[in-house]
Protein backbone atom coordinates (compact mmCIF):
# COMPACT_ATOMS: atom_id res chain seq x y z
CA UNK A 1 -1.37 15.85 11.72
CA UNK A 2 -0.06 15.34 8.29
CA UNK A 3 -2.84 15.47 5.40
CA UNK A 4 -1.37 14.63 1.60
CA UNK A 5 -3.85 15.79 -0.76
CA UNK A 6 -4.06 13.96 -3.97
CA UNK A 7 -5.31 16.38 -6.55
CA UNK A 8 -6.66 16.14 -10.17
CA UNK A 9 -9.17 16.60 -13.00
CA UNK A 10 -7.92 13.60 -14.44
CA UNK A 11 -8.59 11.63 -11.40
CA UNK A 12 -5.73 8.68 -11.64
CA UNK A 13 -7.02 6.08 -9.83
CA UNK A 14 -4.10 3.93 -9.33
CA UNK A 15 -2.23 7.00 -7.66
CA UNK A 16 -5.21 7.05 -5.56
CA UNK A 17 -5.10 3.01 -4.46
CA UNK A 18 -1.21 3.19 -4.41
CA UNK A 19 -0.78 5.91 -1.96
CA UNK A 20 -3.58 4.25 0.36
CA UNK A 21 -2.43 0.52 0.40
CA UNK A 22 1.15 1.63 0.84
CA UNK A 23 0.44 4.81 3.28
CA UNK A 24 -1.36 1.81 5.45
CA UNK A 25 2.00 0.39 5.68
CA UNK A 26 3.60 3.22 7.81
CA UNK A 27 0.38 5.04 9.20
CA UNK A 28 -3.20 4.54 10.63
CA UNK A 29 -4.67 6.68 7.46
CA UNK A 30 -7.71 8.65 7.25
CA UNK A 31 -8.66 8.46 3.53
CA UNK A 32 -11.34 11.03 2.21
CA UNK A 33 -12.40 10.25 -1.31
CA UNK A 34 -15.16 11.14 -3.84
CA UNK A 35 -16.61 7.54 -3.26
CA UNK A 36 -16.42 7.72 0.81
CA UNK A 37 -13.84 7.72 4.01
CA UNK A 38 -12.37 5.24 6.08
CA UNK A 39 -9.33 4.28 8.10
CA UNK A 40 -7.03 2.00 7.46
CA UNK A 41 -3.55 0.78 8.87
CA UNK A 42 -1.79 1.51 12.54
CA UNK A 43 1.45 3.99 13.35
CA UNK A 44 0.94 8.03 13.68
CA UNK A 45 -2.17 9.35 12.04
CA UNK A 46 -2.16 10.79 8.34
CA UNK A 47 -4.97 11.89 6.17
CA UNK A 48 -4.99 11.71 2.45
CA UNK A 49 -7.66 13.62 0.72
CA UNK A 50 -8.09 12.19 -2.78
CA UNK A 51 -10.61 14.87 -5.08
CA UNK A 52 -10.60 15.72 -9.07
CA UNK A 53 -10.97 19.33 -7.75
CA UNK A 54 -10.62 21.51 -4.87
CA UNK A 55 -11.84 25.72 -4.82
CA UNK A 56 -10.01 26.34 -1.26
CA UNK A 57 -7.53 24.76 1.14
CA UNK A 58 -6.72 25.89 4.51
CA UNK A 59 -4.54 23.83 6.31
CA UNK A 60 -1.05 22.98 7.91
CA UNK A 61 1.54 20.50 7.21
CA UNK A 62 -0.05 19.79 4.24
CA UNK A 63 1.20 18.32 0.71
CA UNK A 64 -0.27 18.50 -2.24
CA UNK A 65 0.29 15.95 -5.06
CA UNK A 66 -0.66 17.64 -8.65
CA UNK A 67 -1.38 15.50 -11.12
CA UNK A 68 -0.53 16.27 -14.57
CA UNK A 69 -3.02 19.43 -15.86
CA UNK A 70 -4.56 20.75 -12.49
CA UNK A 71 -5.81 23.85 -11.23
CA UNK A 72 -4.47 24.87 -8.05
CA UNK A 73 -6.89 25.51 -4.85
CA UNK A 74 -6.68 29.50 -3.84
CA UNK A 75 -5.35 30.09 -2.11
CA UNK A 76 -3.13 27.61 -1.24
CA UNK A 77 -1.98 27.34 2.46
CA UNK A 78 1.28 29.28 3.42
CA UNK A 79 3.72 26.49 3.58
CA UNK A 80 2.02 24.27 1.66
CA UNK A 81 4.50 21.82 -0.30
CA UNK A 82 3.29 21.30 -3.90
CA UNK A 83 4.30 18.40 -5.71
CA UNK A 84 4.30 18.34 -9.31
CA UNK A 85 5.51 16.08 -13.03
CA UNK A 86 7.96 18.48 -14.45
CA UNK A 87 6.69 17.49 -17.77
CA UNK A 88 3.58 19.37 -17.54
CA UNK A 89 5.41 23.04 -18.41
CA UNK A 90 2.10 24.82 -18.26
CA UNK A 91 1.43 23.95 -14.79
CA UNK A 92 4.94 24.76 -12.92
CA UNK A 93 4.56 27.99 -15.09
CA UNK A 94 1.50 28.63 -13.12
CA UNK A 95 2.88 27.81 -10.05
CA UNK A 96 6.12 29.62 -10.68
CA UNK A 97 3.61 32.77 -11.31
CA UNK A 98 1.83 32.50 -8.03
CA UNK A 99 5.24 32.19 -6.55
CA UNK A 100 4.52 28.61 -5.38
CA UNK A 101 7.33 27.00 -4.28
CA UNK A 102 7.51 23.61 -5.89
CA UNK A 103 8.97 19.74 -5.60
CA UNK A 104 9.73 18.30 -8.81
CA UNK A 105 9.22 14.70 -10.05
CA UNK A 106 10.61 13.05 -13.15
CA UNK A 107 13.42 11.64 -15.25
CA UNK A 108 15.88 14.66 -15.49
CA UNK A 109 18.52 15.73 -13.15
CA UNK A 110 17.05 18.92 -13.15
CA UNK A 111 14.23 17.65 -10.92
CA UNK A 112 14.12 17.36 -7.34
CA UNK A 113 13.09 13.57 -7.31
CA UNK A 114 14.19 11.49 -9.82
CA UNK A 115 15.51 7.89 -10.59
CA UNK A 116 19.04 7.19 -10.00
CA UNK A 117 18.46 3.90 -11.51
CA UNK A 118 15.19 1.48 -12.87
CA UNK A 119 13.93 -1.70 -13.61
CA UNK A 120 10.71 -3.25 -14.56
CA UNK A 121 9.77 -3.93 -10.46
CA UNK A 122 12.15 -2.12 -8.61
CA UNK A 123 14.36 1.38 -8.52
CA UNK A 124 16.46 4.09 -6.37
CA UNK A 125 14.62 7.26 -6.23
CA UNK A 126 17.22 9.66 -5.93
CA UNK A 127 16.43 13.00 -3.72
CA UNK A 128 18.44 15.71 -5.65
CA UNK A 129 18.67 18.61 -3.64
CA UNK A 130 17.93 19.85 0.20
CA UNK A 131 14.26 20.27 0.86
CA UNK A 132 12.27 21.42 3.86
CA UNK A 133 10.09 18.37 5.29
CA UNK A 134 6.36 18.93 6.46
CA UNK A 135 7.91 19.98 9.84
CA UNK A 136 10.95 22.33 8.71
CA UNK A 137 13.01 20.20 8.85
CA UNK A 138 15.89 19.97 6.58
CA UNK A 139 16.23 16.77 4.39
CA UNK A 140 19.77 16.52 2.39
CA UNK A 141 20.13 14.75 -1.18
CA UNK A 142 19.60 11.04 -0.30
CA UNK A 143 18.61 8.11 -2.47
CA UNK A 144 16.23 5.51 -1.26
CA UNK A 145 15.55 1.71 -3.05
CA UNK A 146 11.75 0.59 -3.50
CA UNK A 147 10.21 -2.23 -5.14
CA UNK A 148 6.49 -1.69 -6.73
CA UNK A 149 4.12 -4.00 -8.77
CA UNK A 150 4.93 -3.91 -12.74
CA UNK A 151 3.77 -1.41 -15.03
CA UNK A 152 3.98 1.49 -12.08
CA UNK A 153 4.20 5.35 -13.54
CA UNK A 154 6.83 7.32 -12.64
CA UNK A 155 4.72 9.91 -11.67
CA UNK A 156 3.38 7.43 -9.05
CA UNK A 157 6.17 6.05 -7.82
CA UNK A 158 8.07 9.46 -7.58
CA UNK A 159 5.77 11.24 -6.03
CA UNK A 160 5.07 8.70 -3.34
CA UNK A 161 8.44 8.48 -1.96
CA UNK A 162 8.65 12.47 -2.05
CA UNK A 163 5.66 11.81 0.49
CA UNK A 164 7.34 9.54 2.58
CA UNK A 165 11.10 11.43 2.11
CA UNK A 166 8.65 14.94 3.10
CA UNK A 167 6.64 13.82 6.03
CA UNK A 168 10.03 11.84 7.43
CA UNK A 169 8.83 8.56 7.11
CA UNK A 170 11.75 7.87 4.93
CA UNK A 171 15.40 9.80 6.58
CA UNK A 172 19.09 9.04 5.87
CA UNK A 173 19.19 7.56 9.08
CA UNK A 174 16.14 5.21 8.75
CA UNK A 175 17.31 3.50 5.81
């Protein structure tokens, strides 16, 4: 089973309800936060752990979502995929130091996801490079339309569809 874990000391909130009421929309999710659990939705189980902090992680096919100025869990699962803002320098430094592989979201071409294109509701995240999925599978450059509420962060949006595009919820072919 798939577990995304949200991670941050500045808890964000809205990347917490975002991932759950759109998650629902492709999975029957198992959502552990610092308020409670519950399930939600139908489709293949998933489990999203949502915490400002976390001392150890053991676990497979697992994907953590950084936000901006995190510590990392050690250790860290081996094959654990780690996905970060690539405008927070001092954490990818961090991560490039532990020699943790890492997925890249923001607005330069340098990063793994980014926007091809964006308006105020709705954009083209644009998959950059090959990437290994949860499974080992290997995803090629793709880019993928979505539509969100107004006022959505990059950071949010961006990360979610790396979730979807790294678990294979999202593929070339089911576009």
């Amino acid at each position: 089973m798939v577990k995304i874990i949200l991670l941050g000391q500045h808890h964000n909130r809205y990347l917490e309800r975002f991932f759950i009421e759109n998650l629902s929309e492709h999975y029957c999710l198992t959502a552990f936060s610092e308020d409670g659990i519950f399930s939600i939705g139908q489709g293949k189980n998933l489990m999203l752990f949502s915490l400002s902090a976390l001392s150890y992680c053991r676990a497979d096919h697992c994907i953590s979502v950084l936000t901006p100025h995190t510590k990392l869990p050690e250790p860290l699962p081996a094959g654990t995929i780690v996905i970060a803002a690539s405008d927070d320098e001092r954490q990818l430094k961090s991560l490039a130091k532990a020699q943790i592989p890492v997925i890249t979201c923001g607005l330069s071409s340098k990063d793994t996801f980014t926007f091809s294109s964006k308006e105020e509701e709705s954009a083209v995240v644009a998959l950059m490079r090959s990437v290994k999925s949860v499974y080992g599978h290997t995803i090629e450059p793709m880019e993928v339309p979505i539509t969100f509420p107004p006022k959505t962060d990059d950071f949010t949006l961006l990360s979610y569809m790396a979730s979807l595009i790294l678990t294979e919820t999202i593929s070339a072919q089911k576009q």
